[in-house]
C-alpha atoms as a PDB file:
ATOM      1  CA  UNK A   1       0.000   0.000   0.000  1.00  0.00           C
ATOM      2  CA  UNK A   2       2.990   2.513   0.968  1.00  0.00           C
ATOM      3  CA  UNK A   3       3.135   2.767  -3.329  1.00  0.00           C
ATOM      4  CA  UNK A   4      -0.486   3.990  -3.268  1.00  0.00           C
ATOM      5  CA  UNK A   5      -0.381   6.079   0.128  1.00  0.00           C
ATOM      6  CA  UNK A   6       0.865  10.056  -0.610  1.00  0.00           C
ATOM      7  CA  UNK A   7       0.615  13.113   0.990  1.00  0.00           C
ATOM      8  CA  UNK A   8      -2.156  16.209   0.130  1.00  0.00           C
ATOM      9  CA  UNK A   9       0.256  18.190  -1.323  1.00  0.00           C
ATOM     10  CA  UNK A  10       1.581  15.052  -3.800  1.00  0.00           C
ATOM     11  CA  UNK A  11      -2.292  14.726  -4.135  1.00  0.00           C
ATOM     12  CA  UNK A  12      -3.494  17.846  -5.464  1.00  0.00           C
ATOM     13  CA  UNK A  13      -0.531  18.117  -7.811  1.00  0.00           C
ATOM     14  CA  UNK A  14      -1.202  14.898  -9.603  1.00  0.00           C
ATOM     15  CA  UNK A  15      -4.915  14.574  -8.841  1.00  0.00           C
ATOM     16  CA  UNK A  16      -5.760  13.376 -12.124  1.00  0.00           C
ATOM     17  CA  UNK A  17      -3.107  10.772 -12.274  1.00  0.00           C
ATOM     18  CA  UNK A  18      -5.075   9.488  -8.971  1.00  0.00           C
ATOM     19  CA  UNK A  19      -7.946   9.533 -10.329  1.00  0.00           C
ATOM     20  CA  UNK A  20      -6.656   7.488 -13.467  1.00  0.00           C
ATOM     21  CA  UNK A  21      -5.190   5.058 -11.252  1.00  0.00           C
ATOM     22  CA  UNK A  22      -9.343   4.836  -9.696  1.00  0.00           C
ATOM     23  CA  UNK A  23     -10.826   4.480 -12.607  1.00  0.00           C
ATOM     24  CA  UNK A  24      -8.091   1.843 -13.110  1.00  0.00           C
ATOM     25  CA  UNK A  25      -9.359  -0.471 -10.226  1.00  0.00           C
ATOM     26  CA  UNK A  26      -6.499   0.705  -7.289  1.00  0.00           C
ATOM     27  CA  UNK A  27      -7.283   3.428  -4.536  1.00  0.00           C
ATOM     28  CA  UNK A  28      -5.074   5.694  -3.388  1.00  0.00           C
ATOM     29  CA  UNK A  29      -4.718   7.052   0.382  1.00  0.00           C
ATOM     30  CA  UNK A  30      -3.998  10.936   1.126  1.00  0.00           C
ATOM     31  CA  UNK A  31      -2.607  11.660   3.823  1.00  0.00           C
ATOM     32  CA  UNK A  32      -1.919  14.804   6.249  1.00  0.00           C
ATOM     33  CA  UNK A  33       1.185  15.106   8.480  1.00  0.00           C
ATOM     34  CA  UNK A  34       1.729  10.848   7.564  1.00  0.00           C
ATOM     35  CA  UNK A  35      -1.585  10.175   9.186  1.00  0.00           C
ATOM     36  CA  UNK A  36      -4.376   8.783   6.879  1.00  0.00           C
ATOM     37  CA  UNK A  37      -7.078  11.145   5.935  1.00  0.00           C
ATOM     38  CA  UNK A  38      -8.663  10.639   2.801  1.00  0.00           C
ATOM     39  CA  UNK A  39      -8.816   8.517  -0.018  1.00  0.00           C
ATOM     40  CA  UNK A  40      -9.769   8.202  -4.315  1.00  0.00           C
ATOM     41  CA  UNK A  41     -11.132   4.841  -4.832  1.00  0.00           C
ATOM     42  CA  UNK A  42     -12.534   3.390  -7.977  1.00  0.00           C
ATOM     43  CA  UNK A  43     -16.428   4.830  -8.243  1.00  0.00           C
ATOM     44  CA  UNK A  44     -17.578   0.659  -7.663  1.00  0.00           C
ATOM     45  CA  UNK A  45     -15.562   0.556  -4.429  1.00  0.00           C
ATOM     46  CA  UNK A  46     -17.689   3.732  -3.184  1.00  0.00           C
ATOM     47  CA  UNK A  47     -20.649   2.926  -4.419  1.00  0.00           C
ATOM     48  CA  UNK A  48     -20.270  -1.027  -2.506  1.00  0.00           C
ATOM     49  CA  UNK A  49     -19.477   1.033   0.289  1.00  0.00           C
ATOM     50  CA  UNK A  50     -22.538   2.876   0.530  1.00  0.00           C
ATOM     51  CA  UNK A  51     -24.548   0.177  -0.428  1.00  0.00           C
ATOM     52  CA  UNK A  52     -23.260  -1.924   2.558  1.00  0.00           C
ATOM     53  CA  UNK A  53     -23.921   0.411   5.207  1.00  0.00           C
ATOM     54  CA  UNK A  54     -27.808   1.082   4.019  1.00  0.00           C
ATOM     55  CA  UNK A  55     -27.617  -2.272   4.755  1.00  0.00           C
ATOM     56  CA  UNK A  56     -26.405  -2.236   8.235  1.00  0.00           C
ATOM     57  CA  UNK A  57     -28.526   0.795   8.726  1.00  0.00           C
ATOM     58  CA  UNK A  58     -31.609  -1.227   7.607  1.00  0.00           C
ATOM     59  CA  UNK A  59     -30.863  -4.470   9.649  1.00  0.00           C
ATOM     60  CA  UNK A  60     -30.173  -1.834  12.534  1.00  0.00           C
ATOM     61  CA  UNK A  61     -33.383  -0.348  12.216  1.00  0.00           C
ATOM     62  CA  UNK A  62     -35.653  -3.711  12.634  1.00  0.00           C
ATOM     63  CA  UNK A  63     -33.691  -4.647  15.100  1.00  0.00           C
ATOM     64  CA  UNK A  64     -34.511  -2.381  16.977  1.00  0.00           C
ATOM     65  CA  UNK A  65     -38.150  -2.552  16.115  1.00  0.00           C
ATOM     66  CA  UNK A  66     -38.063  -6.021  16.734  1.00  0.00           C
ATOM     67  CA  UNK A  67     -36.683  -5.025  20.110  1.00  0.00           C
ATOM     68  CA  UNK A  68     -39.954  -2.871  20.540  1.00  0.00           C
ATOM     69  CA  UNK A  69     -37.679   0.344  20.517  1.00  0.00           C
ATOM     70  CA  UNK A  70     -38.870   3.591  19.591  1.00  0.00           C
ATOM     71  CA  UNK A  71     -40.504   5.129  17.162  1.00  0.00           C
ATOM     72  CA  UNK A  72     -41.405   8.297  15.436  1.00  0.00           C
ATOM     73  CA  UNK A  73     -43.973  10.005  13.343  1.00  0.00           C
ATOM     74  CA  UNK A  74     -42.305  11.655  10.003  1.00  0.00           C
ATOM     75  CA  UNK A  75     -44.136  15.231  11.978  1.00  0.00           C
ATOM     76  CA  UNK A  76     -42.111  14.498  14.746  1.00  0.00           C
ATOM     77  CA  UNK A  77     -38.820  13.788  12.567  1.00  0.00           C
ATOM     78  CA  UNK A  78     -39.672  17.329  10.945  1.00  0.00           C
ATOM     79  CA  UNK A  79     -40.161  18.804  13.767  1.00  0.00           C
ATOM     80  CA  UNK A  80     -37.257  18.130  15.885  1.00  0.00           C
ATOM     81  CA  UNK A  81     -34.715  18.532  12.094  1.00  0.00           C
ATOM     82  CA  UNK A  82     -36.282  21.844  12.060  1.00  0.00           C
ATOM     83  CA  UNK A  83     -36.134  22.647  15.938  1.00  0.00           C
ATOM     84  CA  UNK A  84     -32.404  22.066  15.370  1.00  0.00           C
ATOM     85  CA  UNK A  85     -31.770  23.890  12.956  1.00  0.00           C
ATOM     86  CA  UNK A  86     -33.297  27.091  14.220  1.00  0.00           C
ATOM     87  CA  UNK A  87     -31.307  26.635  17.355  1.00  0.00           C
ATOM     88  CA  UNK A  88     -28.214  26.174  15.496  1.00  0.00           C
ATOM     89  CA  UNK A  89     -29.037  29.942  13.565  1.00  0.00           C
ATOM     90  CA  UNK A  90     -29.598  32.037  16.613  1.00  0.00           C
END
């Protein structure tokens, strides 16, 4: 992986050669001050990823209503995004 793994500043200069090397099947990892912090993977890789955690979300989610846990109307949801958000303005 150390081949693949390069700093922001390598990053930004060569971004496209990155994102070659994505659409080419291998990731590469930015990192800031040698610590991991991003990363350009190929568009299937992402997508997989997002697919598998709707999953886990999902099988979260009727667990816990198998559970009898709580539950919400989509007026309550509304409410208390929008109660947020007006407390986050003032």
């Amino acid at each position: 992986m150390a081949d693949n793994t390069v700093p922001v500043r390598e990053a930004r200069a060569h971004l496209a050669e990155h994102i070659n090397r994505a659409e080419e099947g291998t990731p590469t990892v930015i990192t800031r001050n040698g610590a991991p912090v991003a990363a350009i993977v190929p568009i299937t890789d992402f997508e997989a990823l997002e697919e598998a955690a709707d999953v886990m979300l999902a099988r979260e989610a009727e667990a816990v209503l198998a559970d009898g846990g709580p539950t919400v109307s989509m007026a309550e949801l509304l409410a208390d995004l929008f109660s947020e958000r007006g407390e986050g303005a003032a």
